[in-house]
Protein backbone atom coordinates (compact mmCIF):
# COMPACT_ATOMS: atom_id res chain seq x y z
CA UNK A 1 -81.20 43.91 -4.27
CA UNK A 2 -81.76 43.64 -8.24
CA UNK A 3 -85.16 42.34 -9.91
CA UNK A 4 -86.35 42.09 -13.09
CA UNK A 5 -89.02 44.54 -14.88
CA UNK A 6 -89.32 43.74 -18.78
CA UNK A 7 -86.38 42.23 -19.97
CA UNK A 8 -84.10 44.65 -17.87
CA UNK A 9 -82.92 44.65 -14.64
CA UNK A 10 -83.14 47.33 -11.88
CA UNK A 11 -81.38 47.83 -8.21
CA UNK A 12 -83.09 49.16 -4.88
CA UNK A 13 -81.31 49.97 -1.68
CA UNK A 14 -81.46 51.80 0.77
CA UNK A 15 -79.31 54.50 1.47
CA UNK A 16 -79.20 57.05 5.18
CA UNK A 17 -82.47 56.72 5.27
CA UNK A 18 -83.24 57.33 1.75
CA UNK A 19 -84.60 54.95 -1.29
CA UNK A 20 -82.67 54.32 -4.45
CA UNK A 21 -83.60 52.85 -7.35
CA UNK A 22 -82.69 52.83 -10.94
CA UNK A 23 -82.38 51.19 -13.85
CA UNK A 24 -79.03 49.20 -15.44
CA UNK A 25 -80.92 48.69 -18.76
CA UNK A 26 -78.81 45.13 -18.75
CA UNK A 27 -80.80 41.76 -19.23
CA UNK A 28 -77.57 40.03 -17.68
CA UNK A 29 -78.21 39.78 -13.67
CA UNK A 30 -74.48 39.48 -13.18
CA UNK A 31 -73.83 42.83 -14.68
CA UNK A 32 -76.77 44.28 -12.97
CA UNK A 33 -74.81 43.39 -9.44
CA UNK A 34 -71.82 44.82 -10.59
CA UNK A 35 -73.80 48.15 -10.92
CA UNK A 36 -75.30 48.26 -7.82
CA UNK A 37 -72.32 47.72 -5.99
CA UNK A 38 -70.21 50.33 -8.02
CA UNK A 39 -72.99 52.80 -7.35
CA UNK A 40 -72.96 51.17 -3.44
CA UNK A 41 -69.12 52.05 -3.16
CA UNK A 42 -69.60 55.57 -5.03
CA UNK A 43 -72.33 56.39 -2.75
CA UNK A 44 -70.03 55.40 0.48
CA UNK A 45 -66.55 57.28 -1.00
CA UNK A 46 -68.51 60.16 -1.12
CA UNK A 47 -67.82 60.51 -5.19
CA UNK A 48 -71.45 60.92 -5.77
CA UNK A 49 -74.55 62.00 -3.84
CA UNK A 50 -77.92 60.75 -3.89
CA UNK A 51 -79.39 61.64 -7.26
CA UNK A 52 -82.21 64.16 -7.10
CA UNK A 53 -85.45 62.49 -7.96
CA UNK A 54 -86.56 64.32 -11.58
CA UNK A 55 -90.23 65.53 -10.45
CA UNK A 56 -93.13 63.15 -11.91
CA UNK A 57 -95.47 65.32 -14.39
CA UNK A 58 -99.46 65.15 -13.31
CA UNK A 59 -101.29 62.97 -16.34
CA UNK A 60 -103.30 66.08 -17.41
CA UNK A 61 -99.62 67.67 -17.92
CA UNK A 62 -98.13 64.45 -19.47
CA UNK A 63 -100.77 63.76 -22.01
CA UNK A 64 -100.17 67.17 -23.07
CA UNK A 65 -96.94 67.56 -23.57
CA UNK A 66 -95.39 63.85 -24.54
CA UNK A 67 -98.78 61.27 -25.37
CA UNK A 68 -100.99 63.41 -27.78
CA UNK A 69 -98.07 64.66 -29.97
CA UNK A 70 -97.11 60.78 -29.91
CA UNK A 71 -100.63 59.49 -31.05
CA UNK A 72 -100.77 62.47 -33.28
CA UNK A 73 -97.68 61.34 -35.07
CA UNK A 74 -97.81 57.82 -35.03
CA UNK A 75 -101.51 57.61 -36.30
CA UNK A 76 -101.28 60.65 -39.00
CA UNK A 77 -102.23 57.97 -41.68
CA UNK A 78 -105.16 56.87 -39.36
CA UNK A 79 -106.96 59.95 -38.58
CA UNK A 80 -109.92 57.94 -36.71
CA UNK A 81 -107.25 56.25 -34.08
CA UNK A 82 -105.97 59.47 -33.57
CA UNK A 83 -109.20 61.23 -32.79
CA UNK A 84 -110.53 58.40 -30.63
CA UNK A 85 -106.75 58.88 -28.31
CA UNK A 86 -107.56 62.40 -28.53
CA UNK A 87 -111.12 62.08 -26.94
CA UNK A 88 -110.21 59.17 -24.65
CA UNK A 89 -107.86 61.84 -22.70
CA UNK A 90 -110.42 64.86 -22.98
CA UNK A 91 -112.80 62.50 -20.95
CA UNK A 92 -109.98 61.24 -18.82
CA UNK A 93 -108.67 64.87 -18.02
CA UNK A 94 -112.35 65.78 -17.48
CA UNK A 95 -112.29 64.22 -13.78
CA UNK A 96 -110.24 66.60 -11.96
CA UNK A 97 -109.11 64.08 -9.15
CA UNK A 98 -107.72 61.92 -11.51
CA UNK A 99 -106.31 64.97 -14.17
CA UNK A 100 -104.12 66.38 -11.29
CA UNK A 101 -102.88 63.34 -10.05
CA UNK A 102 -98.98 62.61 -10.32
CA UNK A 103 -98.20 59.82 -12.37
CA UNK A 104 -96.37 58.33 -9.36
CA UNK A 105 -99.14 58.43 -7.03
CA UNK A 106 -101.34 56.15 -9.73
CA UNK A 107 -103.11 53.47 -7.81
CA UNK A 108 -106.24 50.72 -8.37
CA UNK A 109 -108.33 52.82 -5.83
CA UNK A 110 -107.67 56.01 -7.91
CA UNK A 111 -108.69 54.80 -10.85
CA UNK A 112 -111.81 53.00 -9.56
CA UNK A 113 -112.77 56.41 -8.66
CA UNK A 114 -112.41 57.48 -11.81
CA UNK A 115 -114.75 54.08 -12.63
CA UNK A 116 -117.05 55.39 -10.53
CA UNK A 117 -117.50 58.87 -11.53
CA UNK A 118 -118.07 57.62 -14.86
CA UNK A 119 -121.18 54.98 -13.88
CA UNK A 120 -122.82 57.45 -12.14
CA UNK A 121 -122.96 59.46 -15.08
CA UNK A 122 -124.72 56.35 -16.60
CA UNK A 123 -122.22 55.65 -19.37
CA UNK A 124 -121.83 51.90 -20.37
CA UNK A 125 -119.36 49.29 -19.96
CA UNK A 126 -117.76 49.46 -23.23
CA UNK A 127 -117.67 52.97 -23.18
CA UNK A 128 -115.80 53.30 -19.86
CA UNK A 129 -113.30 50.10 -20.88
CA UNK A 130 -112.30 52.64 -24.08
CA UNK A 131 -111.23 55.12 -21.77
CA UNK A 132 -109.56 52.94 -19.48
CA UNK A 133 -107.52 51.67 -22.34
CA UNK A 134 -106.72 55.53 -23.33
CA UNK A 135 -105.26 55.27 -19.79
CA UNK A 136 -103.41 52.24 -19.52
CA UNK A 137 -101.40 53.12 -22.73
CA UNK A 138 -100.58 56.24 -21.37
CA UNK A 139 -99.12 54.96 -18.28
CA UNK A 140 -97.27 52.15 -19.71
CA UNK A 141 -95.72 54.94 -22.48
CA UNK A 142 -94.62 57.06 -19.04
CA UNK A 143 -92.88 53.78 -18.02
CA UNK A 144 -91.35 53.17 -21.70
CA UNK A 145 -89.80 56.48 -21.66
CA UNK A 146 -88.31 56.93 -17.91
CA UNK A 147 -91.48 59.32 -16.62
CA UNK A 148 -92.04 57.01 -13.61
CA UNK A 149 -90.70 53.45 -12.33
CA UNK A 150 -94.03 51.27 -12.79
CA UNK A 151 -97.50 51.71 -13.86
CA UNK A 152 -100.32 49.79 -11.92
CA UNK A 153 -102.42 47.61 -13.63
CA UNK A 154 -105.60 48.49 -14.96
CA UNK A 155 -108.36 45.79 -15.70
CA UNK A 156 -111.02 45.77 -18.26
CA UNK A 157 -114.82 46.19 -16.40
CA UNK A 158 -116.71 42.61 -16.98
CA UNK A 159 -120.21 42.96 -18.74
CA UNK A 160 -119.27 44.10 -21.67
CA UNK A 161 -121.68 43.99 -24.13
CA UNK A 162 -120.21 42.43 -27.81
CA UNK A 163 -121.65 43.13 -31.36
CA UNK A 164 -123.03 39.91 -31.78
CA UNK A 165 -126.53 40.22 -33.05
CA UNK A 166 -126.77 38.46 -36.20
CA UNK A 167 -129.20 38.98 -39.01
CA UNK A 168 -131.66 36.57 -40.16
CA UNK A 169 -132.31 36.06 -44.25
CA UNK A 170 -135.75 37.02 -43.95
CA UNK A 171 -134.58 40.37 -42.23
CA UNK A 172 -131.97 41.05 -44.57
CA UNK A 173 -134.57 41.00 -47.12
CA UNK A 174 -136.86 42.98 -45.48
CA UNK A 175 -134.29 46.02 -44.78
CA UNK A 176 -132.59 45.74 -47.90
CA UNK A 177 -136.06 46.06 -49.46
CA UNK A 178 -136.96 49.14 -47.14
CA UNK A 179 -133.14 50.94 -47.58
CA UNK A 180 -132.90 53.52 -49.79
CA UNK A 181 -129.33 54.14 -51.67
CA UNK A 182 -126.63 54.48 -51.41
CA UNK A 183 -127.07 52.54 -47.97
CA UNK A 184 -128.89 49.32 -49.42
CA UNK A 185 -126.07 48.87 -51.87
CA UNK A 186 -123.56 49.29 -49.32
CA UNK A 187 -125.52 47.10 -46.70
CA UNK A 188 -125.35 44.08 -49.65
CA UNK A 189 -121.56 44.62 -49.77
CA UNK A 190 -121.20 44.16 -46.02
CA UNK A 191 -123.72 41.11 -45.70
CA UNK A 192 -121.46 39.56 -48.45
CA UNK A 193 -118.26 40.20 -47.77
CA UNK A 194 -117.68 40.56 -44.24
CA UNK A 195 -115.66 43.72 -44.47
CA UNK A 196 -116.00 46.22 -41.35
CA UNK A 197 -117.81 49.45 -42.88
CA UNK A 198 -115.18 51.85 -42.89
CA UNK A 199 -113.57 49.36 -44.92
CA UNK A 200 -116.08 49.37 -47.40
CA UNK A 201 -116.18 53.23 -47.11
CA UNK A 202 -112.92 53.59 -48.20
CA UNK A 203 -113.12 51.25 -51.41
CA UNK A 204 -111.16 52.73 -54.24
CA UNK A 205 -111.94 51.93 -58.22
CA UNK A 206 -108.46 51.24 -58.31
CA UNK A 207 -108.77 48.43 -55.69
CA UNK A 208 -111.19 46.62 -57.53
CA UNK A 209 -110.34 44.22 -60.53
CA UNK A 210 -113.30 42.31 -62.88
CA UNK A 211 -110.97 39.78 -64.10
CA UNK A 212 -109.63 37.85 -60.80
CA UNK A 213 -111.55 34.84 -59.65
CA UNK A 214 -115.21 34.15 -61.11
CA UNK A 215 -116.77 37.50 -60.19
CA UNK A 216 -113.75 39.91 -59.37
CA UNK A 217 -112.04 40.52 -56.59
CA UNK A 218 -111.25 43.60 -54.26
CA UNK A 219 -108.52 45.00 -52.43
CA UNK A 220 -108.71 46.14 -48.55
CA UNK A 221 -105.36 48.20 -48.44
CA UNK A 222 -107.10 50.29 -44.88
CA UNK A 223 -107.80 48.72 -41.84
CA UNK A 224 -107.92 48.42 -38.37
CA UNK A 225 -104.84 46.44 -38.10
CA UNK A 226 -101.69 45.53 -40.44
CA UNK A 227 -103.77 41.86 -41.19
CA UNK A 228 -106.85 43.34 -42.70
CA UNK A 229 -104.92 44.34 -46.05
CA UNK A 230 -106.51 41.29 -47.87
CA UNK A 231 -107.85 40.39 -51.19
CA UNK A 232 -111.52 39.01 -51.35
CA UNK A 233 -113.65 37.30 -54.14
CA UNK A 234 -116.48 38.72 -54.69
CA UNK A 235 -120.21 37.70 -55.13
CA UNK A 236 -122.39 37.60 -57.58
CA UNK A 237 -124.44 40.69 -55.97
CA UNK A 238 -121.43 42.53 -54.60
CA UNK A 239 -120.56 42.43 -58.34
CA UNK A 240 -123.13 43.74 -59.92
CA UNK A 241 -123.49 46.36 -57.05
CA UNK A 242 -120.16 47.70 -57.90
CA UNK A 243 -120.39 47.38 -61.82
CA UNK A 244 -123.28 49.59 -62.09
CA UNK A 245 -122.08 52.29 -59.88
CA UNK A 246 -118.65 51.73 -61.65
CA UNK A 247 -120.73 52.45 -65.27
CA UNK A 248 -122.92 55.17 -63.61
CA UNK A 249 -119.77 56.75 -62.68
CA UNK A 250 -118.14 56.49 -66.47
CA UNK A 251 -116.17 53.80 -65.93
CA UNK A 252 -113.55 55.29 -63.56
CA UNK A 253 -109.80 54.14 -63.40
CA UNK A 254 -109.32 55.63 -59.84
CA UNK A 255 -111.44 57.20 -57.04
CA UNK A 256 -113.96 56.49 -54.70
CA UNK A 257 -116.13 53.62 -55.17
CA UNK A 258 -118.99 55.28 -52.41
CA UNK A 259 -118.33 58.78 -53.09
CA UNK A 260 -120.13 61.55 -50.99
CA UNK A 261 -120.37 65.43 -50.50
CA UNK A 262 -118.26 65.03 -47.41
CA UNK A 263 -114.55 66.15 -46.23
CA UNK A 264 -113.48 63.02 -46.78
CA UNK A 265 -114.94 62.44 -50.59
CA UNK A 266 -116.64 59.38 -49.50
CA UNK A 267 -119.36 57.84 -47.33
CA UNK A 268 -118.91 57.99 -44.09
CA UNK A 269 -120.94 56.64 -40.70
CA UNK A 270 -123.21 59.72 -40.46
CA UNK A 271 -124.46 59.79 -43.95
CA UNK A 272 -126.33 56.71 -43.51
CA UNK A 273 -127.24 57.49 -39.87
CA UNK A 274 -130.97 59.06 -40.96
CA UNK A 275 -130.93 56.46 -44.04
CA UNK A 276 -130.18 52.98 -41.50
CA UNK A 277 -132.90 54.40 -39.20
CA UNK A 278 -135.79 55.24 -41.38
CA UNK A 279 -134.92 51.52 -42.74
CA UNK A 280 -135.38 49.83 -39.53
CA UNK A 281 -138.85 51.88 -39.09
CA UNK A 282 -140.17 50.90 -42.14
CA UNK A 283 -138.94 47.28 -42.42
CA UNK A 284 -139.58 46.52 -38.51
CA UNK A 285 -136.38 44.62 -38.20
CA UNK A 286 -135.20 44.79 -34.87
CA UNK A 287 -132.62 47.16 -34.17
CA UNK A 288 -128.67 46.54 -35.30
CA UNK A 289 -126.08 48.74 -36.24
CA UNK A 290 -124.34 47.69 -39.71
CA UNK A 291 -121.42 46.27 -37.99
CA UNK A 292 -123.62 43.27 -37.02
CA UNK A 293 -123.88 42.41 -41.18
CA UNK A 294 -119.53 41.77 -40.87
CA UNK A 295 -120.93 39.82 -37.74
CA UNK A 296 -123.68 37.99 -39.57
CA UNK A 297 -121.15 37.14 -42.72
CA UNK A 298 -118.91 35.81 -40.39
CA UNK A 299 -121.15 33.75 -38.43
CA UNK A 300 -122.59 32.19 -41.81
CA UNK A 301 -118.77 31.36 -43.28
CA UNK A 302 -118.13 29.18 -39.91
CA UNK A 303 -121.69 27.52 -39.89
CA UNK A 304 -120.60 26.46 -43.61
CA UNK A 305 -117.72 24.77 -42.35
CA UNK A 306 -114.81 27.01 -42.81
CA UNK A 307 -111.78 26.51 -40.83
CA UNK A 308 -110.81 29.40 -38.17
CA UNK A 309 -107.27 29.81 -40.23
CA UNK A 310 -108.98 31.22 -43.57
CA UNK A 311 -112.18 32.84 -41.79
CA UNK A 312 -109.25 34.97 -39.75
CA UNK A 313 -107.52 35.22 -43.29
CA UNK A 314 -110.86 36.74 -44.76
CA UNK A 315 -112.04 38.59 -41.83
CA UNK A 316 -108.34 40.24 -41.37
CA UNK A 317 -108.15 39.31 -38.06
CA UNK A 318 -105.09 39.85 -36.42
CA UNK A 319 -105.85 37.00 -34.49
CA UNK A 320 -106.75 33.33 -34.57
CA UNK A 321 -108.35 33.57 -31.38
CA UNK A 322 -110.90 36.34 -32.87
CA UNK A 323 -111.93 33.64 -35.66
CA UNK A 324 -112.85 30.56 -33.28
CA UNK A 325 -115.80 32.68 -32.41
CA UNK A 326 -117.31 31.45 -35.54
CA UNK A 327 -116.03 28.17 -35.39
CA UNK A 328 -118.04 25.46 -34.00
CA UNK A 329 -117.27 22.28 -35.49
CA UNK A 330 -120.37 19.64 -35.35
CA UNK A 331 -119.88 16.10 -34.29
CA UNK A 332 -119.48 14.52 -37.20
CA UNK A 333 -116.81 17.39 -38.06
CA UNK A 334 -114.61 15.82 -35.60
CA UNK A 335 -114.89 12.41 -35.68
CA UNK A 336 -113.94 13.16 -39.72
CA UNK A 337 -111.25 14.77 -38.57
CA UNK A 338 -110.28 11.78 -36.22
CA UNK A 339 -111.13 9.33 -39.13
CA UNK A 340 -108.57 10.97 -41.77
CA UNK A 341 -105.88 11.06 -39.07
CA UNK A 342 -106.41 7.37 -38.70
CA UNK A 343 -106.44 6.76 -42.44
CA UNK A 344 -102.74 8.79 -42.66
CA UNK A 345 -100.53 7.02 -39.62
CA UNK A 346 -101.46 3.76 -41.32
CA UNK A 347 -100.89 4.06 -44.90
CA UNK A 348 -103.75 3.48 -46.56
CA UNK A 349 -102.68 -0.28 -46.42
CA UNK A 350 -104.91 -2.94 -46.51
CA UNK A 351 -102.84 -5.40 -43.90
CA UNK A 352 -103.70 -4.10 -40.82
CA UNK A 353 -102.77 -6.24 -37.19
CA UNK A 354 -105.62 -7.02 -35.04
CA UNK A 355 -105.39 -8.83 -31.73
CA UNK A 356 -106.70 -12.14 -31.83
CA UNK A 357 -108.40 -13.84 -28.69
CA UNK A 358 -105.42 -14.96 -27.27
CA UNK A 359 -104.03 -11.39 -27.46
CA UNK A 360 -101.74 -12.35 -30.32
CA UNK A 361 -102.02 -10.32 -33.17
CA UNK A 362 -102.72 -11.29 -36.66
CA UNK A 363 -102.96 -9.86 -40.08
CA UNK A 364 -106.06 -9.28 -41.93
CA UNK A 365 -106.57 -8.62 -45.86
């Protein structure tokens, strides 16, 4: 029998007593037919054998030798992707059970072990659903490149918290007031512009021109996916946040706009670790990490009416469905909406047929 996997077809049968199944790597079915029944008639004039099954690699021995030089490679420009494939499989390989299992013998129950392992060590939802992604692109890369047949599938845990605490006005004051620099500069830039804070981070002199729009724009060329390259306006505080550093720097023509005495050359996460937490002490805001003020900027652009297609434009999302999170259009919204859709199919013309009592229709001026 053939069946489809993909966009290819394979062949099963069974042969004295044995299973075999392979690949024609043809998306026509007709073709794939042929190929079973050539390999059929080889298999019954004796020309061939039954093919020896190649031996399936454990995952702690395919990570090793094929997935981590993969991620390595592929994400050499994106050092933090790398490193968080790199510690997804340390944790995965971690669990014995699941380390010296053959990629064959993957099943739901096997990895719900693993599920389990990991709850009783009291880690969170989230935390667990980043390794079980680690794991699920692994498997489906072993399928990609011939190391086994099929890969079962592995769902997300439900729960999951989101970052969706949003910031009041009155507690953005209060932290920004308590924040010492560089982090209550950078904390403006984030509650203004809605970029993610390794974004910001990684903002370059070069990036930034004072002549574009009515305050100056800036240029996201890093991100966490191909759409958040993007050019934003900026505000009147993100711009004189930057100009002063920009002057206190000696008016730069390249390099970093948050410089730092780290590897990188620039701010990163755990400098402000000590900085965020002291700020939240002394301001007595409750808790958020600075993610939430991306969060808070975009929950403020779709409560001031902004359409999901240029929030998803701004935010860089690399989806429209991220965006309608923001998006909640009000009544009135919609029955504007309805209103102008009315105006366009007729014209804008002032004869417009209305049924009369009789259910004849006449025209009205």
């Amino acid at each position: 029998m053939i069946y489809k996997r993909g966009k290819v077809y394979w062949y099963k049968f069974m042969w004295q007593g044995e299973l075999v199944r392979e690949s024609t790597k043809q998306g026509n079915d007709k073709v794939a037919r042929q190929m079973e029944s050539a390999h059929r008639t080889s298999l019954a004039k004796g020309e061939v054998g039954i093919r020896e099954k190649k031996i399936v690699p454990t995952l702690a021995e395919f990570v090793r030798s094929r997935f981590l030089p993969w991620a390595e490679s592929v994400f050499a420009a994106k050092p933090k992707t790398w490193l968080w494939y790199r510690n997804g499989v340390r944790r995965l390989l971690s669990f014995v059970p699941l380390a010296d299992l053959r990629l064959s013998e993957f099943t739901g129950e096997s990895v719900a072990s693993y599920v389990a392992h990991r709850q009783s060590n009291g880690l969170e939802v989230s935390s667990i659903n980043r390794e079980l992604q680690v794991l699920r692109r692994s498997l489906h890369l072993a399928v990609e490149w011939g190391a086994i047949d099929a890969a079962p599938k592995i769902r997300m845990l439900t729960g999951e918290r989101h970052r969706e605490r949003v910031v009041t006005p009155e507690e953005e004051a209060k932290y920004l007031a308590a924040a010492p620099e560089p982090l209550a500069s950078v904390a403006a830039v984030l509650a203004d512009t809605g970029l993610r804070p390794d974004e910001c981070f990684r903002l370059r002199w070069e990036a930034i021109t004072w002549l574009n729009g009515r305050y100056g724009s800036l240029l996201v060329t890093h991100g966490k996916t191909n759409a958040a390259r993007r050019v934003l306006p900026m505000t009147p505080r993100v711009r004189a946040i930057l100009e002063s550093r920009w002057e206190r720097d000696g008016n730069p023509s390249e390099g970093w706009a948050w410089s730092g005495p780290t590897r990188s050359g620039h701010v990163e996460p755990s400098s402000l670790k000590k900085q965020h937490r002291k700020a939240l002490t002394l301001s007595k805001v409750r808790p958020f990490v600075l993610y939430s003020l991306r969060h808070t900027f975009l929950t403020r652009l779709g409560e001031s009416g902004c359409d999901a297609w240029t929030l998803a434009r701004i935010a860089g999302h690399s989806s429209i469905g991220i965006s309608t999170r923001y998006v909640h259009p009000s009544e009135d919204a919609v029955l504007a909406a309805v209103e102008r859709l009315g105006r366009h199919k007729i014209g804008h013309n002032d004869k417009h047929a209305l049924p009369n009592a009789d259910g004849n229709s006449t025209l009205t001026h």
